[in-house]
PDB file of N, CA and C in Angstrom:
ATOM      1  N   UNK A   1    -134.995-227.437-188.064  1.00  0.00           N
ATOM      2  CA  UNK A   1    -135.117-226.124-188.668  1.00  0.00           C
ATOM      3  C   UNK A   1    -133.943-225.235-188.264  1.00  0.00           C
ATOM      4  N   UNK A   2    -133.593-225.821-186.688  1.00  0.00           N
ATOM      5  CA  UNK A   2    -132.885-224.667-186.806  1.00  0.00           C
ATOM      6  C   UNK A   2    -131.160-224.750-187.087  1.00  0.00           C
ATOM      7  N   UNK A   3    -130.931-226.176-187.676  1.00  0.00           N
ATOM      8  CA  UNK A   3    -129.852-226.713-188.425  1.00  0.00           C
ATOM      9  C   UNK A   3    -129.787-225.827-189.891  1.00  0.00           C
ATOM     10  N   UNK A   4    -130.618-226.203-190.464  1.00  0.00           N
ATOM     11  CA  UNK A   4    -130.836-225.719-191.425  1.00  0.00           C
ATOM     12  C   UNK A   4    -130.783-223.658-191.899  1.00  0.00           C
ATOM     13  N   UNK A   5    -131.013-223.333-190.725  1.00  0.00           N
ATOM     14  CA  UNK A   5    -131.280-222.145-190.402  1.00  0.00           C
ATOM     15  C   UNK A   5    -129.276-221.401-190.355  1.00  0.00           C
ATOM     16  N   UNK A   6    -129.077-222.248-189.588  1.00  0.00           N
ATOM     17  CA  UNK A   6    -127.623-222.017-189.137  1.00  0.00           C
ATOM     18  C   UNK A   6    -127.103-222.332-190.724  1.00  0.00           C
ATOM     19  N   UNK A   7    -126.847-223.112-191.490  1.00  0.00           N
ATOM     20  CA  UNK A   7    -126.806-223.543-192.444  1.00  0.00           C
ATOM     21  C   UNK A   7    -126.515-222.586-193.516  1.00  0.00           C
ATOM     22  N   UNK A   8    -127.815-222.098-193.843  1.00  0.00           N
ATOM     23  CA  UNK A   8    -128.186-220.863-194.724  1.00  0.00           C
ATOM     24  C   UNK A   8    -127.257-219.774-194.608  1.00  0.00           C
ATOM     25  N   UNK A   9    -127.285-219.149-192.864  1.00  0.00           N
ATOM     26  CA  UNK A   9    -126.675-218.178-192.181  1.00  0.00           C
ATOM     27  C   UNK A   9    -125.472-217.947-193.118  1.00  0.00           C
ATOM     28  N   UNK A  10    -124.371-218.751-193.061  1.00  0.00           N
ATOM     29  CA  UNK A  10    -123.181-218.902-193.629  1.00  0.00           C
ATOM     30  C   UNK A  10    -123.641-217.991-195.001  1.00  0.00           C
ATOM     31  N   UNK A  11    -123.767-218.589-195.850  1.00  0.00           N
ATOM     32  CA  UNK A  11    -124.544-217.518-197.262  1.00  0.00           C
ATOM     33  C   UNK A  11    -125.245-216.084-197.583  1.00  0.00           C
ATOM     34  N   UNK A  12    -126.222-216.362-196.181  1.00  0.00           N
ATOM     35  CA  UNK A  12    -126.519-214.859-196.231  1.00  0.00           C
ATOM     36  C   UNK A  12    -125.826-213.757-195.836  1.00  0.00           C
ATOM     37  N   UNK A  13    -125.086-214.323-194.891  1.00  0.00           N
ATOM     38  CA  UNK A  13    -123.980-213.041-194.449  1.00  0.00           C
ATOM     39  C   UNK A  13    -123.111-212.902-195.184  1.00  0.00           C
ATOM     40  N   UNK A  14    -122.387-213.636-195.954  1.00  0.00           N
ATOM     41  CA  UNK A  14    -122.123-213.301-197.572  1.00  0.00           C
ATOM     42  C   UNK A  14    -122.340-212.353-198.207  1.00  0.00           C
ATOM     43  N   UNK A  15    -123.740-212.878-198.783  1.00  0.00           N
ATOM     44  CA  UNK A  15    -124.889-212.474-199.458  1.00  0.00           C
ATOM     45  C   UNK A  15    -124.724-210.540-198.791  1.00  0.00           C
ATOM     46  N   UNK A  16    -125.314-210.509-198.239  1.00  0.00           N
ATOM     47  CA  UNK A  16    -125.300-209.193-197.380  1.00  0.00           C
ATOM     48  C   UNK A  16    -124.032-208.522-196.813  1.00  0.00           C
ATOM     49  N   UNK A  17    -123.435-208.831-196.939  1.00  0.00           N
ATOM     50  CA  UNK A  17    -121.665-208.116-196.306  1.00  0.00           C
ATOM     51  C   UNK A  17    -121.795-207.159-197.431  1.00  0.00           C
ATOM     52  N   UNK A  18    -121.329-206.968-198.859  1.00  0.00           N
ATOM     53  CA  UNK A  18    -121.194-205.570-199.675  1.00  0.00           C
ATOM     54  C   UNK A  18    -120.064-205.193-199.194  1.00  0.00           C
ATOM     55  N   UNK A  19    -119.348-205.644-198.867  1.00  0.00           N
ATOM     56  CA  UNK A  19    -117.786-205.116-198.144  1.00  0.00           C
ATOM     57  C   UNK A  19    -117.177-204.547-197.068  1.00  0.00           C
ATOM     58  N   UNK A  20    -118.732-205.036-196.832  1.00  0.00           N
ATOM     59  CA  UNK A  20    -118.224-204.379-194.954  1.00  0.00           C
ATOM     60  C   UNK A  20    -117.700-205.753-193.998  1.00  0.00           C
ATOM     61  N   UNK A  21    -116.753-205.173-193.156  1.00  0.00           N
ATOM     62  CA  UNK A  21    -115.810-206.560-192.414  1.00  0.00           C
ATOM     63  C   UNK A  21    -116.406-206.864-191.408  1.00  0.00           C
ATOM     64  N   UNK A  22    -117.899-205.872-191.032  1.00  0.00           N
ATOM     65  CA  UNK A  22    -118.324-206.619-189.580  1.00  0.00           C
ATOM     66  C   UNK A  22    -120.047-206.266-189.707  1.00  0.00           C
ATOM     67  N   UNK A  23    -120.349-207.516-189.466  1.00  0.00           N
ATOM     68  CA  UNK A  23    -122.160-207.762-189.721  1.00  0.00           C
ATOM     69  C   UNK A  23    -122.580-207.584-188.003  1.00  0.00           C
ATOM     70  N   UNK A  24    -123.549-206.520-188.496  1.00  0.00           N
ATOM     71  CA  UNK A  24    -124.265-205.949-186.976  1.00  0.00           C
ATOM     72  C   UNK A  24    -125.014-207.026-186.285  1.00  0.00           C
ATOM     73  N   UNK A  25    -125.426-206.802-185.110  1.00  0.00           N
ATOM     74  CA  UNK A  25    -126.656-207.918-184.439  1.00  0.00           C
ATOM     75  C   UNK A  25    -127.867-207.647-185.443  1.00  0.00           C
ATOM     76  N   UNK A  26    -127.649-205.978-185.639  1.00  0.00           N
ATOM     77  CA  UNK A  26    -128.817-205.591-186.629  1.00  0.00           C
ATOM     78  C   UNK A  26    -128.928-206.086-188.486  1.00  0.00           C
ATOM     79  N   UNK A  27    -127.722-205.973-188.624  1.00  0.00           N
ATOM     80  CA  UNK A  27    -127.865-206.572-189.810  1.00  0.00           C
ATOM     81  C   UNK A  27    -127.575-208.013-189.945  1.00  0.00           C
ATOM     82  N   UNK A  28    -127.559-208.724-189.219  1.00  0.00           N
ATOM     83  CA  UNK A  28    -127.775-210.309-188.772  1.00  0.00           C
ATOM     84  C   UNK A  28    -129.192-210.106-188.856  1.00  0.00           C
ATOM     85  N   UNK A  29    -129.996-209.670-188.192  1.00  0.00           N
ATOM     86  CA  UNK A  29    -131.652-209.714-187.798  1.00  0.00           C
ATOM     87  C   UNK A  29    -131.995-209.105-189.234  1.00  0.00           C
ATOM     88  N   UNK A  30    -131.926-208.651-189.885  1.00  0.00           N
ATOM     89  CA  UNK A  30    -132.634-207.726-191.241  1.00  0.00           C
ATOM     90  C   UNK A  30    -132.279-209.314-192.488  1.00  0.00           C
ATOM     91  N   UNK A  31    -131.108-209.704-192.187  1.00  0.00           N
ATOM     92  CA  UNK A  31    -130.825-211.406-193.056  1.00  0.00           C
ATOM     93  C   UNK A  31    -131.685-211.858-193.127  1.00  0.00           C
ATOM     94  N   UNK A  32    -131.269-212.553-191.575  1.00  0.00           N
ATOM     95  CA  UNK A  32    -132.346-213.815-191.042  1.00  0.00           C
ATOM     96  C   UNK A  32    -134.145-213.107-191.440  1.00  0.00           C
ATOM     97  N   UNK A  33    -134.075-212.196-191.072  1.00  0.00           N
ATOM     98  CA  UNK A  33    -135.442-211.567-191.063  1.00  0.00           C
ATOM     99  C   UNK A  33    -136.547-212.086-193.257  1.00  0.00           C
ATOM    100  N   UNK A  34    -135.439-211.742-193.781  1.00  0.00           N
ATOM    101  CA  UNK A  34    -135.547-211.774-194.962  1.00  0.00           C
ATOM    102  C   UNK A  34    -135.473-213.185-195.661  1.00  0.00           C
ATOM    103  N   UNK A  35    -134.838-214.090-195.105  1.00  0.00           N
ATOM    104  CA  UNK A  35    -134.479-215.388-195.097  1.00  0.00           C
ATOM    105  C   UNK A  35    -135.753-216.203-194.808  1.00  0.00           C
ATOM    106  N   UNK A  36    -135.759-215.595-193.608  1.00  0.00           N
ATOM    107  CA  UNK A  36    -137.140-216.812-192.925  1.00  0.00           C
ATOM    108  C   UNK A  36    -138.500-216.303-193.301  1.00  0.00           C
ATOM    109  N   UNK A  37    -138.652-214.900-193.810  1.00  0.00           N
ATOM    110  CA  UNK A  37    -139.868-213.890-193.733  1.00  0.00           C
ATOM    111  C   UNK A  37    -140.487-214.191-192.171  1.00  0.00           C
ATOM    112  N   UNK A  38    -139.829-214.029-191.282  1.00  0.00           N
ATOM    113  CA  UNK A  38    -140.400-213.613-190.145  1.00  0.00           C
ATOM    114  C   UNK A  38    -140.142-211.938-189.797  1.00  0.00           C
ATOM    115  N   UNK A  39    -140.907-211.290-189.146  1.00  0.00           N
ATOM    116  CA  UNK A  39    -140.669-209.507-188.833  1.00  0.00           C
ATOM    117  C   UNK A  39    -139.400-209.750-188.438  1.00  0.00           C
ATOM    118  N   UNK A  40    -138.769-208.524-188.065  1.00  0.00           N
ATOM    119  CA  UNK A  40    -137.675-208.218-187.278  1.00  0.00           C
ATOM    120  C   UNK A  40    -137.948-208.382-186.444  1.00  0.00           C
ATOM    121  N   UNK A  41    -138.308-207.567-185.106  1.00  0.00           N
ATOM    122  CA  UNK A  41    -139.137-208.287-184.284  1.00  0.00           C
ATOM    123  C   UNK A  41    -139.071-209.435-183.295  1.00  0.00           C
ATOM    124  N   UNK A  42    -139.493-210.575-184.659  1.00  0.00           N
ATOM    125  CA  UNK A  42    -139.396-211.856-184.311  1.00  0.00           C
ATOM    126  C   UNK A  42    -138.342-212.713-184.301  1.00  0.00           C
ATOM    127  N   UNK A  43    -137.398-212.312-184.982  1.00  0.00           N
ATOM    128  CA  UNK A  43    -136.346-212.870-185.662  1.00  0.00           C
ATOM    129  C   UNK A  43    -135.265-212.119-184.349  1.00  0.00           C
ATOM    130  N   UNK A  44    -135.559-210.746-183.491  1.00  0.00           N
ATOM    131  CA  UNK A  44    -134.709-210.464-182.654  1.00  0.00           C
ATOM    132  C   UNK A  44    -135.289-210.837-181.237  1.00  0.00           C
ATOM    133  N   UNK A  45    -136.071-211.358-181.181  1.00  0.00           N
ATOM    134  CA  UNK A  45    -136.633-212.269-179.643  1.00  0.00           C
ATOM    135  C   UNK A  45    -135.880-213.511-180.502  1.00  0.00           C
ATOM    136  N   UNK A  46    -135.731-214.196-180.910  1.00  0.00           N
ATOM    137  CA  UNK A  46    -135.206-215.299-181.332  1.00  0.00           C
ATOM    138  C   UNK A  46    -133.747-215.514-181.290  1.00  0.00           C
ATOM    139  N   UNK A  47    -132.904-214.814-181.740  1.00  0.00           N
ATOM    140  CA  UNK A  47    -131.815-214.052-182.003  1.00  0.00           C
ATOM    141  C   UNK A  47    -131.215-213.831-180.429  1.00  0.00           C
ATOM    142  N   UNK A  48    -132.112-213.323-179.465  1.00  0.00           N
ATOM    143  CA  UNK A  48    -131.656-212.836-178.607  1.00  0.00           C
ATOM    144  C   UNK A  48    -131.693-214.537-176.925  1.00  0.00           C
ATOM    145  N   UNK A  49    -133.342-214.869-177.603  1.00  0.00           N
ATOM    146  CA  UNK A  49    -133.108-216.671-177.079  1.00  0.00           C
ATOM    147  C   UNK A  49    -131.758-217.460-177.080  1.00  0.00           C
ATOM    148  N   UNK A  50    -131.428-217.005-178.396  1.00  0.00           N
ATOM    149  CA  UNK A  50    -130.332-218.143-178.715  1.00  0.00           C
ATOM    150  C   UNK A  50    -129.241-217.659-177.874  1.00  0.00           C
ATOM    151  N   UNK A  51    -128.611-216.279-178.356  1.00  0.00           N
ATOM    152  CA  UNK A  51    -127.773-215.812-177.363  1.00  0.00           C
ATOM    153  C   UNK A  51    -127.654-216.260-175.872  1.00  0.00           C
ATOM    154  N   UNK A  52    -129.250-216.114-175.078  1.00  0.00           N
ATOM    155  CA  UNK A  52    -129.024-216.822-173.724  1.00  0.00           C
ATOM    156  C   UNK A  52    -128.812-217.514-173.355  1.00  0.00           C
ATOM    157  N   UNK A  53    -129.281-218.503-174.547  1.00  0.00           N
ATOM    158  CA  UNK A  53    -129.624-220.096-173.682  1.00  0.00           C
ATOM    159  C   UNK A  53    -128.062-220.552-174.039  1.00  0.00           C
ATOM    160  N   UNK A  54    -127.047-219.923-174.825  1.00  0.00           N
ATOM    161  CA  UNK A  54    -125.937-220.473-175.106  1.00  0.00           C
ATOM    162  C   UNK A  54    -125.080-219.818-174.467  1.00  0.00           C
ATOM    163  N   UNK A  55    -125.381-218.453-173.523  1.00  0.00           N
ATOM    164  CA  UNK A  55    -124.597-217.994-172.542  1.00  0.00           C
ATOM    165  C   UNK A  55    -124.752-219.028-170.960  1.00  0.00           C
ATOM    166  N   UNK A  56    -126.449-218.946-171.112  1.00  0.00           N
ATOM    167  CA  UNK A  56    -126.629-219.876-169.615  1.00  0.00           C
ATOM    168  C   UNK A  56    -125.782-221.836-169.578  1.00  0.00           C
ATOM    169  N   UNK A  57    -125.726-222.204-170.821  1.00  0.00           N
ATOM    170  CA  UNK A  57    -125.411-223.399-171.187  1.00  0.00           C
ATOM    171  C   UNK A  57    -123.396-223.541-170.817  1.00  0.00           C
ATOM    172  N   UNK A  58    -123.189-222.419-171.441  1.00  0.00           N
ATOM    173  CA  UNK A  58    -121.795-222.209-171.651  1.00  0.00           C
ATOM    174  C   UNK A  58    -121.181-221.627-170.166  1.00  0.00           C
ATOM    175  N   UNK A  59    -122.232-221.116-169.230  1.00  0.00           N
ATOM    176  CA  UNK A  59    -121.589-220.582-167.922  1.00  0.00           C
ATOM    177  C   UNK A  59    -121.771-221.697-167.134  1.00  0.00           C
ATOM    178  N   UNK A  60    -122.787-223.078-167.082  1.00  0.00           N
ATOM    179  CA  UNK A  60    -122.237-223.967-166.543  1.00  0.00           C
ATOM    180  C   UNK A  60    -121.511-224.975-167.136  1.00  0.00           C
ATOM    181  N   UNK A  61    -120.664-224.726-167.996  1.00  0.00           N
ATOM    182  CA  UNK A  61    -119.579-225.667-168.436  1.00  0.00           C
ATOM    183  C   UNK A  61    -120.563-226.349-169.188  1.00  0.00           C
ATOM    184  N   UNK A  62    -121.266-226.070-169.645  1.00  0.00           N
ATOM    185  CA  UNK A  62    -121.760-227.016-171.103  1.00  0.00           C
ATOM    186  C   UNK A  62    -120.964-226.565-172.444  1.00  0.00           C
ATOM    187  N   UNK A  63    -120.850-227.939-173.152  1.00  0.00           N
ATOM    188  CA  UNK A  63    -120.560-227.100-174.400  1.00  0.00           C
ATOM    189  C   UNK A  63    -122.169-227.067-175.801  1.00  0.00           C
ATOM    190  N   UNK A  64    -122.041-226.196-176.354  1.00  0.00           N
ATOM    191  CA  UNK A  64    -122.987-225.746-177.321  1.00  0.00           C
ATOM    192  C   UNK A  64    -122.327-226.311-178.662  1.00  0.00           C
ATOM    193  N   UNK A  65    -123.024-227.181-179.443  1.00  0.00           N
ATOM    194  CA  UNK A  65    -122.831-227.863-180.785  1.00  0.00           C
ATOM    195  C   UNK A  65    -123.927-227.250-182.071  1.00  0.00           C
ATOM    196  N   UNK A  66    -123.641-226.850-182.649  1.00  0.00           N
ATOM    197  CA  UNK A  66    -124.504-226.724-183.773  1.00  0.00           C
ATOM    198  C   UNK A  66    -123.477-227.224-185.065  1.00  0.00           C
ATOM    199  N   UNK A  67    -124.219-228.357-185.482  1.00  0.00           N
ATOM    200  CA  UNK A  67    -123.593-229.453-186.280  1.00  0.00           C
ATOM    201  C   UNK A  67    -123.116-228.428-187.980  1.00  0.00           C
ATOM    202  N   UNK A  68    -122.234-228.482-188.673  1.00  0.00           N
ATOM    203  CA  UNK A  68    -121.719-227.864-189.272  1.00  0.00           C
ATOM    204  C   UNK A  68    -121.246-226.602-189.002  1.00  0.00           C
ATOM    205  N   UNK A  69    -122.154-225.982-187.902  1.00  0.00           N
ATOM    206  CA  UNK A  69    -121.609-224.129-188.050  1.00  0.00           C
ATOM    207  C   UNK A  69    -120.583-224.104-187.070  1.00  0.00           C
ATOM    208  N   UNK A  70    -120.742-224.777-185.698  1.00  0.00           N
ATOM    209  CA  UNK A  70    -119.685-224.734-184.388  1.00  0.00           C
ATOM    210  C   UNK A  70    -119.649-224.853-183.067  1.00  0.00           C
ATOM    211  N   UNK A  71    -118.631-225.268-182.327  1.00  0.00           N
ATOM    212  CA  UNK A  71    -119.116-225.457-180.946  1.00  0.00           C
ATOM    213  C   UNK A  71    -118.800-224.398-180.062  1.00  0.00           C
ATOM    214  N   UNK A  72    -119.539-223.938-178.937  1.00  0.00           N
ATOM    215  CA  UNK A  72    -119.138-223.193-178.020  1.00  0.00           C
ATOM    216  C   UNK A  72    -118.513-224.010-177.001  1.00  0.00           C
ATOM    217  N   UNK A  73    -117.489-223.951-176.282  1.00  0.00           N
ATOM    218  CA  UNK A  73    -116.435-224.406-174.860  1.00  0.00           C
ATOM    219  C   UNK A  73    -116.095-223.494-174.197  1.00  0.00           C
ATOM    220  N   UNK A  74    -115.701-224.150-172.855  1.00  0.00           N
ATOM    221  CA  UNK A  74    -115.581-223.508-172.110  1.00  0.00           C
ATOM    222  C   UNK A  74    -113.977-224.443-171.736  1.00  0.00           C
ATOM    223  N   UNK A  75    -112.940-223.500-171.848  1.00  0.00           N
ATOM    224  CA  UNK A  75    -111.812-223.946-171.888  1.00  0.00           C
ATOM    225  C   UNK A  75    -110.640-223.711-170.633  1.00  0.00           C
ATOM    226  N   UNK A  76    -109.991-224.265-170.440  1.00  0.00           N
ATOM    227  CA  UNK A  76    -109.205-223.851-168.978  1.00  0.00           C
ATOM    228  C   UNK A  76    -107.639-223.070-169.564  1.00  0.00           C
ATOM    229  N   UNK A  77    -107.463-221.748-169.022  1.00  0.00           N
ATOM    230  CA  UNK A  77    -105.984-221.302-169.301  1.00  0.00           C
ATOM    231  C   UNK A  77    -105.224-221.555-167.888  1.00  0.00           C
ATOM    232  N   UNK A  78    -104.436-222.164-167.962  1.00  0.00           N
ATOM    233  CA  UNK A  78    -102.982-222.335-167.003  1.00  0.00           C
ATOM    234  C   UNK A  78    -102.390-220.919-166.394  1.00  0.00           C
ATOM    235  N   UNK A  79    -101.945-220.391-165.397  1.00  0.00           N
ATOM    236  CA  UNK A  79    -101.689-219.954-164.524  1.00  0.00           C
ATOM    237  C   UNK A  79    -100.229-219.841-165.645  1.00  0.00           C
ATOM    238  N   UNK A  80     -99.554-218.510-165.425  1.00  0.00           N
ATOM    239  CA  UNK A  80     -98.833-218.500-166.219  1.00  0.00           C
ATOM    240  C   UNK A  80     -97.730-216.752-165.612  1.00  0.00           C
ATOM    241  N   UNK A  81     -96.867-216.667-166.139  1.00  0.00           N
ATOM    242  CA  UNK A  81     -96.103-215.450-165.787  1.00  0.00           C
ATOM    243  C   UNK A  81     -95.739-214.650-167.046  1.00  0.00           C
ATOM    244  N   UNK A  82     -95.707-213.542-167.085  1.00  0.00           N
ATOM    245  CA  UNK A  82     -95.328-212.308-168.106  1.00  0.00           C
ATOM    246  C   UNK A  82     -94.801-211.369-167.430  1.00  0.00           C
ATOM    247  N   UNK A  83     -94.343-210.410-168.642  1.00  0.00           N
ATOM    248  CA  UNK A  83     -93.654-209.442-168.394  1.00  0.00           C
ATOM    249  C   UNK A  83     -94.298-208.027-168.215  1.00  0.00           C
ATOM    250  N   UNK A  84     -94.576-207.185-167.734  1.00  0.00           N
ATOM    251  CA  UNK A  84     -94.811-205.913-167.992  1.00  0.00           C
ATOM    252  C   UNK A  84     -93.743-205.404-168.939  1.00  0.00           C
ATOM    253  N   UNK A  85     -94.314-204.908-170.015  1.00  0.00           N
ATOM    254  CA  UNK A  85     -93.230-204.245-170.787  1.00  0.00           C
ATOM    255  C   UNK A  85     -92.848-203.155-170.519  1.00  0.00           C
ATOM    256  N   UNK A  86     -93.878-202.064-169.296  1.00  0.00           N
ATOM    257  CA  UNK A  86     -92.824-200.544-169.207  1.00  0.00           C
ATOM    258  C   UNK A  86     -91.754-201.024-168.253  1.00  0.00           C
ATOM    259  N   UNK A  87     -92.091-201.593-166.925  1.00  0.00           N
ATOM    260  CA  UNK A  87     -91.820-201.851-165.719  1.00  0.00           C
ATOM    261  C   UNK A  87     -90.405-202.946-166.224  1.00  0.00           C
ATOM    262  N   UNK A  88     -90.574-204.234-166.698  1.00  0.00           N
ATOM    263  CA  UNK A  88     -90.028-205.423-166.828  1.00  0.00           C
ATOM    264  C   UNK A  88     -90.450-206.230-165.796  1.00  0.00           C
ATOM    265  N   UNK A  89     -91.210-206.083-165.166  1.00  0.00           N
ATOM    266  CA  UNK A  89     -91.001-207.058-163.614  1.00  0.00           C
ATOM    267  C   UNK A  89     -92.075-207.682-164.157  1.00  0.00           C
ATOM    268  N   UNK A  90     -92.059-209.225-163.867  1.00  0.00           N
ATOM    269  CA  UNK A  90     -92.561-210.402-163.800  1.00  0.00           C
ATOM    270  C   UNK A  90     -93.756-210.143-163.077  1.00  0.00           C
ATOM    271  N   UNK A  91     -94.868-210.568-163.445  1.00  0.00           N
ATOM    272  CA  UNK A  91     -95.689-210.752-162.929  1.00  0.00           C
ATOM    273  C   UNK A  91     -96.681-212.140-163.278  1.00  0.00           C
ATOM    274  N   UNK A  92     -97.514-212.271-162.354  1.00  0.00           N
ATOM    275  CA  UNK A  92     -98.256-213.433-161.877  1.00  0.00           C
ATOM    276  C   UNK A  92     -99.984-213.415-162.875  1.00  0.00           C
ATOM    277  N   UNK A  93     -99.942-214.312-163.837  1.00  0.00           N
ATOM    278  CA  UNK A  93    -101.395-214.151-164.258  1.00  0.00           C
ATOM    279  C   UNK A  93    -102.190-215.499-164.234  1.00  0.00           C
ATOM    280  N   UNK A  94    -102.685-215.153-163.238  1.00  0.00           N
ATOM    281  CA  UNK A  94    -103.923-216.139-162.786  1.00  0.00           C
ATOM    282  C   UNK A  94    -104.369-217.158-163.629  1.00  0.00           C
ATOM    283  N   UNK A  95    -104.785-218.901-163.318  1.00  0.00           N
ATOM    284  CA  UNK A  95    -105.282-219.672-163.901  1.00  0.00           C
ATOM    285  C   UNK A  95    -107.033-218.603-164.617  1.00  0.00           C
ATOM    286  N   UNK A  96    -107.182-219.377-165.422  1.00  0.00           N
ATOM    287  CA  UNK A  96    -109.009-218.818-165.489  1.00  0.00           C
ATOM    288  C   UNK A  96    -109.444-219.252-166.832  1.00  0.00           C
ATOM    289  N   UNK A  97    -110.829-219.241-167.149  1.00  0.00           N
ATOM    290  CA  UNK A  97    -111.825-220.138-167.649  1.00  0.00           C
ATOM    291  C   UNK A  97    -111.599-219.356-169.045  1.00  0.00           C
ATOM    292  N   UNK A  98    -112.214-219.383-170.324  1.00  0.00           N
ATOM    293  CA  UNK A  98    -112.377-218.791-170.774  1.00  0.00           C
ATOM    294  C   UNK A  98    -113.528-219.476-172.102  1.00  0.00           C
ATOM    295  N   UNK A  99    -114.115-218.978-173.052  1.00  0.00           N
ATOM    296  CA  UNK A  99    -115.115-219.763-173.849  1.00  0.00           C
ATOM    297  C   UNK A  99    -114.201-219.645-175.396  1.00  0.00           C
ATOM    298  N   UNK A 100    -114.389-220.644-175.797  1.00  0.00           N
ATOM    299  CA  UNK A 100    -113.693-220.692-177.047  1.00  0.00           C
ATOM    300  C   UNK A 100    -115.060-221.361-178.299  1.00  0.00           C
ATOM    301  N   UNK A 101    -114.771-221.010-179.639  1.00  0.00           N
ATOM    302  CA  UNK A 101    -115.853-221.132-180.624  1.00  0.00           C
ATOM    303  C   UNK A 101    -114.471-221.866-181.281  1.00  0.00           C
ATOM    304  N   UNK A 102    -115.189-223.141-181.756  1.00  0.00           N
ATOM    305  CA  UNK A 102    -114.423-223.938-182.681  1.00  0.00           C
ATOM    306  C   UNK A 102    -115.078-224.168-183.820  1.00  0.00           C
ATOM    307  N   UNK A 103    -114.693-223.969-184.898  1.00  0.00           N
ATOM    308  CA  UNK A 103    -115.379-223.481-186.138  1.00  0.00           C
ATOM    309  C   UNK A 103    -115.434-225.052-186.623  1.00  0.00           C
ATOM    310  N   UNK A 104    -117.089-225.471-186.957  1.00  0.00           N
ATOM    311  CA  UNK A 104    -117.449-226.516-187.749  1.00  0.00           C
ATOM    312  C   UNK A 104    -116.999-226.880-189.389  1.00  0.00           C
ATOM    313  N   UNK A 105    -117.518-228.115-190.026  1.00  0.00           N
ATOM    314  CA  UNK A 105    -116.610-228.336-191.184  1.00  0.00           C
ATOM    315  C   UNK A 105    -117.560-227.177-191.878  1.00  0.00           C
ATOM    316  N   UNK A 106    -119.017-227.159-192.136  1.00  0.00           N
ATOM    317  CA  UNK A 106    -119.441-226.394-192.811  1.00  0.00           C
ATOM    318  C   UNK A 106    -119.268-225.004-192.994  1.00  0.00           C
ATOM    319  N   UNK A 107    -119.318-224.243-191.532  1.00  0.00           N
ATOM    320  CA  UNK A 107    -118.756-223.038-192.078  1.00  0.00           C
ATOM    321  C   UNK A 107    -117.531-222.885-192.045  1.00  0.00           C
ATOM    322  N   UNK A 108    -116.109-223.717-191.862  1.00  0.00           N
ATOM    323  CA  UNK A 108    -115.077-223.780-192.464  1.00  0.00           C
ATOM    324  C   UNK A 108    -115.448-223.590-193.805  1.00  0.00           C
ATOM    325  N   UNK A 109    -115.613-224.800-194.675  1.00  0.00           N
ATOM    326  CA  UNK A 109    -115.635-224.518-195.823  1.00  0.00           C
ATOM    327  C   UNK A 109    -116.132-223.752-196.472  1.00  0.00           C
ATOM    328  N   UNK A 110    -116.917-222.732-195.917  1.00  0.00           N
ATOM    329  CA  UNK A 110    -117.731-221.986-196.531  1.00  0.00           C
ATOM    330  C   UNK A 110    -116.689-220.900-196.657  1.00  0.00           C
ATOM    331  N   UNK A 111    -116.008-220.616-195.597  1.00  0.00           N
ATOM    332  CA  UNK A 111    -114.799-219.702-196.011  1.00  0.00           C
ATOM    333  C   UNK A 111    -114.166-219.710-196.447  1.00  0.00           C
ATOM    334  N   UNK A 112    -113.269-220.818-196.851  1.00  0.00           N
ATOM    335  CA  UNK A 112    -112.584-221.591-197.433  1.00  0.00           C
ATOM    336  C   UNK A 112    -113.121-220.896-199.332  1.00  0.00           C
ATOM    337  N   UNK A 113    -114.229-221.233-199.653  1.00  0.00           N
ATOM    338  CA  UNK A 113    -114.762-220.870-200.803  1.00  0.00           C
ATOM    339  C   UNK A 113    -114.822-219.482-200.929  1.00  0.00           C
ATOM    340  N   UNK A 114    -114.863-218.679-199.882  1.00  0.00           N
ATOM    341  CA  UNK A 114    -114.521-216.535-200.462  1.00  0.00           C
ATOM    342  C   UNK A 114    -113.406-216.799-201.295  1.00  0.00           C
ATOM    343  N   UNK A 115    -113.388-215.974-202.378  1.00  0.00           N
ATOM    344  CA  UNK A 115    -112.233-215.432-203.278  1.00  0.00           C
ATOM    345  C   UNK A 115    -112.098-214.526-202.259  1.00  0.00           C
ATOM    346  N   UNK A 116    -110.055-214.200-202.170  1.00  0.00           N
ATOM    347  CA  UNK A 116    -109.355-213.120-201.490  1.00  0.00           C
ATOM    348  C   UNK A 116    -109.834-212.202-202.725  1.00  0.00           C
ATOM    349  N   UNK A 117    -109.586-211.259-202.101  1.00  0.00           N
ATOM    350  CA  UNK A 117    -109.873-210.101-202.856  1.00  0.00           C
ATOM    351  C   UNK A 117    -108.435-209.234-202.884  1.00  0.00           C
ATOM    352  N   UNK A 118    -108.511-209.005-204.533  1.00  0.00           N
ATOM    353  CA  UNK A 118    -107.715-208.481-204.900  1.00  0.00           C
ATOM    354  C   UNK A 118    -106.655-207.052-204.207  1.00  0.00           C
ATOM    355  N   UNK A 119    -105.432-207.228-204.208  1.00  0.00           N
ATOM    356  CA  UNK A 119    -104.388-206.211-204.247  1.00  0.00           C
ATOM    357  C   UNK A 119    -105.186-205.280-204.313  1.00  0.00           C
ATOM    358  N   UNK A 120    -104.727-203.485-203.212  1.00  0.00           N
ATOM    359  CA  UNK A 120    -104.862-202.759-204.329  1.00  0.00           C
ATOM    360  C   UNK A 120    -103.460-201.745-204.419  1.00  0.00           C
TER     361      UNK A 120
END
């Protein structure tokens, strides 16, 4: 179900965007809510499950798969040097972890299928 669920997701936020470039936690939950006919409510204890169990999963180095939509990782950055741009002086930036989302074939393609929208 909850393949399927993820699945859908891709469409409804579509479906529901109207041209806005960023879908709330809240208007994620009012989707899904409408999608599944579960309350809001229910759909944001659920909503908010998933969030954890893929924060607690992802803070011990698990990675999180949901087959078409994407994986969560936990990725290593290299120890590395930059510049301050007011200063110029070199400085030192620390190795460290970071989580990366690698976008599945399905909701690739699902983007893939938006028409750009026209010039104006």
């Amino acid at each position: 179900m909850l393949s399927e669920l993820m699945i859908n997701l891709k469409s409804m936020l579509m479906a529901n965007n109207n041209d806005k470039t960023t879908i709330t936690k809240t208007d994620l939950i009012k989707a899904m809510s409408e999608k599944t006919k579960l309350t809001q409510k229910d759909v944001g204890l659920v909503l908010d499950a998933f969030m954890e169990s893929v924060k607690e999963s992802v803070s011990k180095g698990e990675s999180v798969s949901l087959v078409s939509f994407g994986t969560f990782e936990v990725v290593d950055r290299a120890a590395r040097k930059a510049v301050d741009f007011r200063t110029k002086e070199v400085i030192n930036i620390p190795a460290s972890k970071a989580v990366r989302f690698k976008v599945g074939k399905g909701l690739k393609e699902a983007v893939k299928a938006i028409k750009p929208k026209g010039k104006k």
